[in-house]
N, C-alpha and C. Protein backbone atom coordinates (compact mmCIF):
# COMPACT_ATOMS: atom_id res chain seq x y z
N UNK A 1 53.29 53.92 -24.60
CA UNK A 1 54.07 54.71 -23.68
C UNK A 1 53.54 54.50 -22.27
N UNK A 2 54.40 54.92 -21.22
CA UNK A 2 53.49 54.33 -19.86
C UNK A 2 54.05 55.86 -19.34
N UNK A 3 53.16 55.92 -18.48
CA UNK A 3 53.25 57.40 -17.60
C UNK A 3 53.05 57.18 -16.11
N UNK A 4 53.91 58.12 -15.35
CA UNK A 4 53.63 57.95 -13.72
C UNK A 4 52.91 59.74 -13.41
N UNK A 5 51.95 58.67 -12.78
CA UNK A 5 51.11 60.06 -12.55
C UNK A 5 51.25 60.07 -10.71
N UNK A 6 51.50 61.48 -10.12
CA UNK A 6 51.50 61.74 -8.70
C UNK A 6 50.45 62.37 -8.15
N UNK A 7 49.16 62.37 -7.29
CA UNK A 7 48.39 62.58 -6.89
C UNK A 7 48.36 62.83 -6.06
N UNK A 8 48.01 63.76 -5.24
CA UNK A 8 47.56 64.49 -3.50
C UNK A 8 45.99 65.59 -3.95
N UNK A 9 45.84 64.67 -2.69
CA UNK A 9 43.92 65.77 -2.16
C UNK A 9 43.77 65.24 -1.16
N UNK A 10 43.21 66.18 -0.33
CA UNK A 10 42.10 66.24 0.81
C UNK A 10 41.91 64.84 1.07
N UNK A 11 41.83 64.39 1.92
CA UNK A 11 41.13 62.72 1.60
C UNK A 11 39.61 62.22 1.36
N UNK A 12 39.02 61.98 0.93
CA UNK A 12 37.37 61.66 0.68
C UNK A 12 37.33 60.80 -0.04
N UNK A 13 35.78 60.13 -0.06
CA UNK A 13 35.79 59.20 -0.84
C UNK A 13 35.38 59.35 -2.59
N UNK A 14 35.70 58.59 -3.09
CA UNK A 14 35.70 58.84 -4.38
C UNK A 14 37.04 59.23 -5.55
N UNK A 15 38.02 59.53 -4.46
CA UNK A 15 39.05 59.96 -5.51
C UNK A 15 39.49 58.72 -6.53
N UNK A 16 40.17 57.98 -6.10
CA UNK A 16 40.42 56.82 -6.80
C UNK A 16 39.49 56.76 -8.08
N UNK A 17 38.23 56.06 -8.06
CA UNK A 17 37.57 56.57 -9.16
C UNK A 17 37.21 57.35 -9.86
N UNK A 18 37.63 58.30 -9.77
CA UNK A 18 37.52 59.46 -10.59
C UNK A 18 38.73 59.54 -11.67
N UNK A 19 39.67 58.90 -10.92
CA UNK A 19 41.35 59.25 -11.42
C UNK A 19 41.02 57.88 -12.51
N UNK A 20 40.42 57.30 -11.96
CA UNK A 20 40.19 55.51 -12.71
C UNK A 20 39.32 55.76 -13.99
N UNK A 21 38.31 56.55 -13.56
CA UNK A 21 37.97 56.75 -14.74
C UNK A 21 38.20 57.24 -15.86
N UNK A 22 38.73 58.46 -15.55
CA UNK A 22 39.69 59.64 -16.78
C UNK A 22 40.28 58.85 -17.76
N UNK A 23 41.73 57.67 -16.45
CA UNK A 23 42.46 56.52 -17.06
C UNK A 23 41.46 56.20 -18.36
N UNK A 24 40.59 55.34 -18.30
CA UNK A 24 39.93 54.41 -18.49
C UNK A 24 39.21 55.29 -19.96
N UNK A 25 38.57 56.37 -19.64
CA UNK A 25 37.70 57.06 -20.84
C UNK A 25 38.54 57.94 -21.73
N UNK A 26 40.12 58.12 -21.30
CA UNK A 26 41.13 58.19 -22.67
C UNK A 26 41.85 57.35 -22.66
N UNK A 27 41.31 55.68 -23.02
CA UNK A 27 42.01 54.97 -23.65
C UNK A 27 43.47 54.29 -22.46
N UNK A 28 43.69 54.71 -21.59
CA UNK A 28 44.49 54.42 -20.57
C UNK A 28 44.51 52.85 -19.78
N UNK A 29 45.84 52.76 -19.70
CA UNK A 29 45.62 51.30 -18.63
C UNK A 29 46.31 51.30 -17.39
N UNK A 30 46.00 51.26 -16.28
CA UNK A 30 46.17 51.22 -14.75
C UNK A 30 47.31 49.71 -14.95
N UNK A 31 48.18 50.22 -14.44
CA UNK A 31 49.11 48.97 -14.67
C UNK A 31 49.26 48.87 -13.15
N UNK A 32 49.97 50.06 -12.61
CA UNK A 32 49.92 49.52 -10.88
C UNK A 32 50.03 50.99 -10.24
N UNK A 33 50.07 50.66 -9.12
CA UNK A 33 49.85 52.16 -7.90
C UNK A 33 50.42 51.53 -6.70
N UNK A 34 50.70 53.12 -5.85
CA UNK A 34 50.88 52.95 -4.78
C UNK A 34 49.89 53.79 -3.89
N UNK A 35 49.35 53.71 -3.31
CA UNK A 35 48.18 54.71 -2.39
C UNK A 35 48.19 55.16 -1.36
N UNK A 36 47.86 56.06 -0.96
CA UNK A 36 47.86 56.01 0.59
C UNK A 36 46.92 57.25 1.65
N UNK A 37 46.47 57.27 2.33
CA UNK A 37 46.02 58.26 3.40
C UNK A 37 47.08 58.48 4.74
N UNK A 38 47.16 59.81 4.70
CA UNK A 38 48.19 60.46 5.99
C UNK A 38 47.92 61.36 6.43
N UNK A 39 47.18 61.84 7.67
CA UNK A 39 47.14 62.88 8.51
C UNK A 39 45.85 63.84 7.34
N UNK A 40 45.33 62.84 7.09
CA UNK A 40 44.11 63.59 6.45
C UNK A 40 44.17 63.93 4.98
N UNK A 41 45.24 63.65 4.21
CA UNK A 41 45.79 64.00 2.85
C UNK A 41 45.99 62.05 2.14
N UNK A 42 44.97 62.24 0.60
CA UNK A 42 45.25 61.11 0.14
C UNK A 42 46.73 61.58 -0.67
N UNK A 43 47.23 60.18 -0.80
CA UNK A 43 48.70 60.61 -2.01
C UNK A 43 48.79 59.19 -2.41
N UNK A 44 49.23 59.57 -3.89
CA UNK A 44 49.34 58.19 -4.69
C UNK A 44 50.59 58.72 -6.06
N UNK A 45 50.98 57.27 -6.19
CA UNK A 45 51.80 57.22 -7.36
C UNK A 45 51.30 55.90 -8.50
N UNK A 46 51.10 56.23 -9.86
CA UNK A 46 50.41 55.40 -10.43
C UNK A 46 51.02 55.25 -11.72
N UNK A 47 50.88 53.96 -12.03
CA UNK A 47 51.59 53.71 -13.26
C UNK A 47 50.43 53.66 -14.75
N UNK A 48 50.77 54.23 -15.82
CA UNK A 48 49.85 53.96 -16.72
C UNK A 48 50.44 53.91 -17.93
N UNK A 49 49.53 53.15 -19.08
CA UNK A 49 49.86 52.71 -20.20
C UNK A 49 49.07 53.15 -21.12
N UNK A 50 49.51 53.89 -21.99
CA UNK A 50 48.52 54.07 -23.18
C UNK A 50 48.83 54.84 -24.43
N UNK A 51 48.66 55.13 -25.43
CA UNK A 51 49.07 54.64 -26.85
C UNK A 51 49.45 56.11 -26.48
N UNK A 52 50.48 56.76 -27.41
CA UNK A 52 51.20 58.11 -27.54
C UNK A 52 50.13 59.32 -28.10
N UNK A 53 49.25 58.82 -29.07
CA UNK A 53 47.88 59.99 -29.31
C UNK A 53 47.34 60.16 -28.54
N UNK A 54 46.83 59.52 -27.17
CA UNK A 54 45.93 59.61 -26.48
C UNK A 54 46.68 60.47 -25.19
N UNK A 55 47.92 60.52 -25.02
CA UNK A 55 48.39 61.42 -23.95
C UNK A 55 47.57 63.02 -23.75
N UNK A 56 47.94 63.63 -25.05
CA UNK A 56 47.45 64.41 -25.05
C UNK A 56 45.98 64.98 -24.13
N UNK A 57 44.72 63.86 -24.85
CA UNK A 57 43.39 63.88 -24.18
C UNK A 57 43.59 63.46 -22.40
N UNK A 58 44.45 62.65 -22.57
CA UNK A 58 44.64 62.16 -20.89
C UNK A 58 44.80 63.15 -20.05
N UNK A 59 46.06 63.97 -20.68
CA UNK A 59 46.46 65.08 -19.40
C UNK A 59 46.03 66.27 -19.64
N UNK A 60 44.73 66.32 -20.72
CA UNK A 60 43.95 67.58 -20.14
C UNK A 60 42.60 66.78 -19.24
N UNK A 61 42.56 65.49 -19.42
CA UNK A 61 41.12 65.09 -18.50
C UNK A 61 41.67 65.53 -17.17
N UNK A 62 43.02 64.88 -16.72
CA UNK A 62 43.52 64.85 -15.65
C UNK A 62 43.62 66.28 -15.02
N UNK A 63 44.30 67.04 -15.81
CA UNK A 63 44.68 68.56 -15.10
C UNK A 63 43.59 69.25 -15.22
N UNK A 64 41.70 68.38 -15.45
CA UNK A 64 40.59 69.09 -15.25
C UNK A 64 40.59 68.60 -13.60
N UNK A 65 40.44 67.97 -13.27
CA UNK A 65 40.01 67.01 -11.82
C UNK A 65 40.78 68.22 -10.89
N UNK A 66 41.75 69.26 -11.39
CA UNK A 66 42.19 69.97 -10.22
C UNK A 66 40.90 71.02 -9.74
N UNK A 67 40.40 70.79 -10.82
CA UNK A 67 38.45 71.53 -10.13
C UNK A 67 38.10 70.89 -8.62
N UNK A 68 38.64 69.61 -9.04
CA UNK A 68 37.62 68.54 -7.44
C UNK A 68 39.08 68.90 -6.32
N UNK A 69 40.03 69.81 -6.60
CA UNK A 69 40.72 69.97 -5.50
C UNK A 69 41.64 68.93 -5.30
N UNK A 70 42.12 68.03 -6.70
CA UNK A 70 42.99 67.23 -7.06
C UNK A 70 44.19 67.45 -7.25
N UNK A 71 46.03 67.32 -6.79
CA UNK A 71 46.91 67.61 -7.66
C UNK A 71 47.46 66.58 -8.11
N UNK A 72 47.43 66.84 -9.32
CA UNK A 72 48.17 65.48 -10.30
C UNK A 72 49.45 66.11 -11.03
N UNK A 73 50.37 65.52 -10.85
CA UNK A 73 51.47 65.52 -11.79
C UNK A 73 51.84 64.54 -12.65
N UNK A 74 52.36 64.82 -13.97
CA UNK A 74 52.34 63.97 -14.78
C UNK A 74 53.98 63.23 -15.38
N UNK A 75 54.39 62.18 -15.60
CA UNK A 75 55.49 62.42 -15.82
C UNK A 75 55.51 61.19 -16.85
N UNK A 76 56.69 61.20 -18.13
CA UNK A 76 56.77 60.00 -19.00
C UNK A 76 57.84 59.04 -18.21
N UNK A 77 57.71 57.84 -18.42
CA UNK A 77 57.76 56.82 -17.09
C UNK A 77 59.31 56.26 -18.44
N UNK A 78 60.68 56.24 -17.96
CA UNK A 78 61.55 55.45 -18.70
C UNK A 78 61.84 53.97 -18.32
N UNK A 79 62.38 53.51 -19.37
CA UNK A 79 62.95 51.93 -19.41
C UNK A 79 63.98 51.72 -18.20
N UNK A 80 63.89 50.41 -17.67
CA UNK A 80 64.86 50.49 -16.84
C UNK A 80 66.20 49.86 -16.86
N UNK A 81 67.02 50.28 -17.13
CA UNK A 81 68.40 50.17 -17.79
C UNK A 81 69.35 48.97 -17.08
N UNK A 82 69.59 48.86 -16.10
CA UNK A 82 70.22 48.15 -15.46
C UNK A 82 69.46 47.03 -14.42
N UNK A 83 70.40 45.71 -15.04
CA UNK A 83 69.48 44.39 -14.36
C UNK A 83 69.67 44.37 -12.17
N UNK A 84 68.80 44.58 -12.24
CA UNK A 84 68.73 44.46 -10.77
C UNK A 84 68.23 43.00 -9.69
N UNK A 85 68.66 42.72 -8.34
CA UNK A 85 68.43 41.90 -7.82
C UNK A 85 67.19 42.04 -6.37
N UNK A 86 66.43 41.97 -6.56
CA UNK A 86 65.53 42.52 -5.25
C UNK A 86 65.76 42.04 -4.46
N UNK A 87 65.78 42.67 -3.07
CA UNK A 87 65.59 42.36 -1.80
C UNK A 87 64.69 43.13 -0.95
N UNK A 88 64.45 42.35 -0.33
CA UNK A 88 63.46 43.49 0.88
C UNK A 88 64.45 43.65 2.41
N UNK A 89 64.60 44.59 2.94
CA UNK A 89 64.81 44.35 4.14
C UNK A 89 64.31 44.91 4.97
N UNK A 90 64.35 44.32 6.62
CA UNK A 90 63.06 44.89 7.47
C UNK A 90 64.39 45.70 8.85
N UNK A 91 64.03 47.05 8.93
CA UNK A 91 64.87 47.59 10.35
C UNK A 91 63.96 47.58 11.61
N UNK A 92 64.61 47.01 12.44
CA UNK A 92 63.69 47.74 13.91
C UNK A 92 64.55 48.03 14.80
N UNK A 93 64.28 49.59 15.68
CA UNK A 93 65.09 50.07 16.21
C UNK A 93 64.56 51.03 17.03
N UNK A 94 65.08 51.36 18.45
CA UNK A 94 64.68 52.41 19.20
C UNK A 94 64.01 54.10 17.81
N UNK A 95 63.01 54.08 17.99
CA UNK A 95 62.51 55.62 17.26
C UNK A 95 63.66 56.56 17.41
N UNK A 96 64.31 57.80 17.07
CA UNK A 96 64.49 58.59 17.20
C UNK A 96 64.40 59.99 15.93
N UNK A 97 64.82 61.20 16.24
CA UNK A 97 64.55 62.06 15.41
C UNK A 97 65.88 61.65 14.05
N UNK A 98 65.87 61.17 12.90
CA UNK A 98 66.80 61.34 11.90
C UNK A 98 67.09 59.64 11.83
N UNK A 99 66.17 59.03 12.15
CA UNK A 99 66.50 57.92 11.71
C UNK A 99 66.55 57.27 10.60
N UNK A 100 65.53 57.76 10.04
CA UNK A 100 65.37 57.69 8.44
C UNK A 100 66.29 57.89 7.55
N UNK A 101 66.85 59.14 7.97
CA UNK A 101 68.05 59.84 7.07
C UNK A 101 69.53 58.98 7.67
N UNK A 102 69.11 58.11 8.73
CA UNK A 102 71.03 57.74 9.40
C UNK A 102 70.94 56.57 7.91
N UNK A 103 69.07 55.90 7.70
CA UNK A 103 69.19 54.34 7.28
C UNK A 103 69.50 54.41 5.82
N UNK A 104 68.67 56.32 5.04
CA UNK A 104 68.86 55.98 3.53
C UNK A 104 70.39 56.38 3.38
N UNK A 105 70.58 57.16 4.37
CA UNK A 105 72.20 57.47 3.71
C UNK A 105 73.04 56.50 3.99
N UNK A 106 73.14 55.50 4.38
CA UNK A 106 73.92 54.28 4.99
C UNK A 106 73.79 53.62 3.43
N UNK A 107 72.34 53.24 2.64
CA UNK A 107 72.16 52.95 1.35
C UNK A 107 72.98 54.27 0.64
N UNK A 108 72.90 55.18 0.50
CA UNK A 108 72.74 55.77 -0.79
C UNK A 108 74.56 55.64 -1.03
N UNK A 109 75.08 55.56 0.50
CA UNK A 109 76.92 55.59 0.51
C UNK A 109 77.16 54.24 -0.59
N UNK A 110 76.33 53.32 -0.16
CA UNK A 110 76.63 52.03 -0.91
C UNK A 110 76.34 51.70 -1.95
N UNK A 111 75.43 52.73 -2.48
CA UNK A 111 75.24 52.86 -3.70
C UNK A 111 74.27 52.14 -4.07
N UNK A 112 73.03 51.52 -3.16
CA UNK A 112 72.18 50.64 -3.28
C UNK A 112 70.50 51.71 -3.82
N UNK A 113 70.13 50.84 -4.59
CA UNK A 113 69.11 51.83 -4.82
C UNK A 113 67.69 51.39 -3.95
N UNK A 114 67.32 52.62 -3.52
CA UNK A 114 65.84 51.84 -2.65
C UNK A 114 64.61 52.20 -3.76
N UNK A 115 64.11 51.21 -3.60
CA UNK A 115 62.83 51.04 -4.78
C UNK A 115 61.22 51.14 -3.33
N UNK A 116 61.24 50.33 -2.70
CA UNK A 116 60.39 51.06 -2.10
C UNK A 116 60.29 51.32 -0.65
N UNK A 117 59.75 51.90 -0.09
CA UNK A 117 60.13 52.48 1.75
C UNK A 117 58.88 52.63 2.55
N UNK A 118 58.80 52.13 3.27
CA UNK A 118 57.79 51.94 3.91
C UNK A 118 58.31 51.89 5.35
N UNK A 119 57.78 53.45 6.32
CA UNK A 119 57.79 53.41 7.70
C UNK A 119 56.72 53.38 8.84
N UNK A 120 57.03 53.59 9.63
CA UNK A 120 56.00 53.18 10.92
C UNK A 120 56.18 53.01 12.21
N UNK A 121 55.96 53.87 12.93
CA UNK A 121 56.61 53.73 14.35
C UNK A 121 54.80 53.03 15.57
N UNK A 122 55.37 52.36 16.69
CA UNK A 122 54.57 52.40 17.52
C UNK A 122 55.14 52.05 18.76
N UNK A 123 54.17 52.11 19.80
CA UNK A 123 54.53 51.75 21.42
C UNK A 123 55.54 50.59 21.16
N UNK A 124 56.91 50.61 21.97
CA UNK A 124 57.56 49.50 22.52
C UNK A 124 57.23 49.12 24.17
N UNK A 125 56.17 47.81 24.21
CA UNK A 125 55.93 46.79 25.28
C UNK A 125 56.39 47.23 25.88
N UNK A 126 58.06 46.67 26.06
CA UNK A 126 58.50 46.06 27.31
C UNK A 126 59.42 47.66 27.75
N UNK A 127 60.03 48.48 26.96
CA UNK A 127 60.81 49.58 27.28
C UNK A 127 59.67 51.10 27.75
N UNK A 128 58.46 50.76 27.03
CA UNK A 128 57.92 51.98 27.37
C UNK A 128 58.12 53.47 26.34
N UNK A 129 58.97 52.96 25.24
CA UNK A 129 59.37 54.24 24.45
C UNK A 129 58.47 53.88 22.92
N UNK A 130 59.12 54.09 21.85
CA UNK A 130 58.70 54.23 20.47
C UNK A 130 59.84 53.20 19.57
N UNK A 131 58.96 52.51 18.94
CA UNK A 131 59.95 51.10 18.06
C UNK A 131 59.37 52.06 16.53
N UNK A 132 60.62 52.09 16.19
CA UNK A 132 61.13 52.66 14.05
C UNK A 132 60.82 51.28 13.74
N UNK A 133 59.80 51.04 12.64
CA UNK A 133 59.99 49.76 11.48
C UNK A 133 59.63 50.41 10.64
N UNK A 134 61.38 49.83 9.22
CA UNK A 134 60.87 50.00 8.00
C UNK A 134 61.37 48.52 7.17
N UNK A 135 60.60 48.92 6.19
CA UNK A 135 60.67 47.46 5.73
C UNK A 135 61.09 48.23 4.02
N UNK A 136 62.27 48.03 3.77
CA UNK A 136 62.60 48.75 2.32
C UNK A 136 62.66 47.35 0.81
N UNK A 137 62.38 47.91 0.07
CA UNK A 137 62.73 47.16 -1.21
C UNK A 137 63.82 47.68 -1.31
N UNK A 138 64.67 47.02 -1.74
CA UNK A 138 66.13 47.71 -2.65
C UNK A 138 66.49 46.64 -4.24
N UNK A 139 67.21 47.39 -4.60
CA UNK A 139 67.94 46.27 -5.92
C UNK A 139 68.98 46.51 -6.00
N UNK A 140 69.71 45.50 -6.15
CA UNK A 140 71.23 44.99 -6.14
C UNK A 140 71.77 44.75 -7.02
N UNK A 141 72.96 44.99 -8.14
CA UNK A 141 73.22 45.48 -9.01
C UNK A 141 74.18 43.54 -8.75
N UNK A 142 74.91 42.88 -9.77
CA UNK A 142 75.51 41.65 -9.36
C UNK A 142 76.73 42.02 -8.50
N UNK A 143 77.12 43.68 -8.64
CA UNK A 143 78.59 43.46 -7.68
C UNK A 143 78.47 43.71 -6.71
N UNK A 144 76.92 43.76 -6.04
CA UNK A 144 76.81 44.24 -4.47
C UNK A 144 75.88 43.02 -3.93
N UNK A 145 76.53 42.99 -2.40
CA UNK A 145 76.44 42.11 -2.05
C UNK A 145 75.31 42.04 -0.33
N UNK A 146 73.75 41.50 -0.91
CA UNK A 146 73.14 41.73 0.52
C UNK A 146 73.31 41.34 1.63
N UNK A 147 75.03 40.51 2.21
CA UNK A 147 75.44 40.58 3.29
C UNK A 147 76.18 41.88 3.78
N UNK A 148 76.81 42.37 2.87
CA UNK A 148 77.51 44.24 3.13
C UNK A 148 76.00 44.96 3.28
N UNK A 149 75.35 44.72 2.45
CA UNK A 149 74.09 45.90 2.95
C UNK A 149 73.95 45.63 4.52
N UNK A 150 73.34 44.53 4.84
CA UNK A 150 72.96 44.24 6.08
C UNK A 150 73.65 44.96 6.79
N UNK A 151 75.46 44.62 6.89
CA UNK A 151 76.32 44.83 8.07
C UNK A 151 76.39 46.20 8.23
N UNK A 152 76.27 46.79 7.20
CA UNK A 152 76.19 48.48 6.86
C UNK A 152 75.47 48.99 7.80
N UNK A 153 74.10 48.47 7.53
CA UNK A 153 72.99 49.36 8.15
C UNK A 153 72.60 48.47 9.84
N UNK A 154 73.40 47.71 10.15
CA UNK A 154 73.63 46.65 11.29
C UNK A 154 75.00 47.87 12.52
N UNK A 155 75.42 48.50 11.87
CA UNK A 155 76.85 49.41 12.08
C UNK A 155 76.37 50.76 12.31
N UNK A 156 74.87 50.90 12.13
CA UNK A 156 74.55 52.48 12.34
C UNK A 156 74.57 52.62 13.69
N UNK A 157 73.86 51.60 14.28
CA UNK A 157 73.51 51.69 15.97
C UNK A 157 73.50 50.52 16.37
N UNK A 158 73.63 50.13 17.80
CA UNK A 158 73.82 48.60 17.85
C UNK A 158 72.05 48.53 18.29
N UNK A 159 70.98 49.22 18.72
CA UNK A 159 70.04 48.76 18.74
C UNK A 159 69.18 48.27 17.48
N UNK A 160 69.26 48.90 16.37
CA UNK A 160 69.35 48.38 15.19
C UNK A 160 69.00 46.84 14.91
N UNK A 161 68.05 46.02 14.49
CA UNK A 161 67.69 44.89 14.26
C UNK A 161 67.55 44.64 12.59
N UNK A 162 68.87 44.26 11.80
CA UNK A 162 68.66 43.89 10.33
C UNK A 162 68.41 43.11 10.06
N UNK A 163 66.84 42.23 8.86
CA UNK A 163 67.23 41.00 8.56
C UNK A 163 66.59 41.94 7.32
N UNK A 164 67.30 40.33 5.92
CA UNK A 164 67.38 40.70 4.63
C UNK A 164 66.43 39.04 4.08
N UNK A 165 65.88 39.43 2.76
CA UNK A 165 65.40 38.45 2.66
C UNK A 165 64.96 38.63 0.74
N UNK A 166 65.25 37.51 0.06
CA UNK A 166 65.59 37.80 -1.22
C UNK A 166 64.13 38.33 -2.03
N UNK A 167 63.75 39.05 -2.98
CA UNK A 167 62.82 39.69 -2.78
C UNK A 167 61.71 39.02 -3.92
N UNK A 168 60.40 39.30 -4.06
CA UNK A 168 59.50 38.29 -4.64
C UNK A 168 59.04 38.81 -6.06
């Protein structure tokens, strides 16, 4: 069975291994993660594998670690049903407040699913203001087509910079 486990604490060092170990001393396998530190808070999403008896011991090791000021949530991880086509695509665009929400709802109208999202704003050089980059995974189902995505999210604003690129 594979499980996605969600994690937030404090940030310090050591969490990771601790969570690695639990994995590891009920029988568990770290298949993949996502990690991260923000404004002082670690957060992670993690994928794991391990035999259906051993859940049990897992998610009481795990829901001990909320001693170290850990929150873990636990969830059973399903099959994924429908064949998908990856792409990544990268936006750059004047910052503003709701940009995020103009770019996923531009996807979610199209029915495209975003698999992963990744944002980031910093100084723009030459204007003096704030440059939005996100760089999204999506998957594409065979009847959608990553030239309509593009033009879609190319149509929100004309400062807006789309490129698409087939995914790895």
């Amino acid at each position: 069975m594979e499980l996605i486990l969600s994690v937030m604490a404090s940030d310090r060092p050591g969490i990771v291994e601790k969570i690695a170990s639990v994995i590891e001393a009920e029988g568990g396998n770290w298949l993949e993660s996502r990690l991260a530190t923000m404004a002082g808070r670690f957060a992670g999403i993690i994928r794991v594998q391990l035999e259906q008896d051993h859940y049990g011991p897992l998610q009481q090791a795990l829901q001990a670690l909320r001693d170290d000021g850990l929150s873990i949530q636990i969830e059973v991880g399903e099959a994924d049903t429908e064949t998908v086509q990856a792409y990544t695509i990268e936006v750059v665009g004047n910052d503003r407040p709701g940009i995020v929400r103009e770019v996923t709802r531009a996807l979610a109208v199209m029915h495209v699913n975003v698999i992963d999202l990744s944002t980031e704003v910093e100084p723009a050089s030459m204007s003096g203001g704030v440059l939005f980059k996100a760089v999204v995974e999506v998957g594409l189902t065979e009847d959608q087509s990553i030239e309509k995505v593009v033009s879609g999210l190319e149509g929100l604003s004309p400062d807006l910079m789309v490129d698409a690129k087939l995914g790895e």
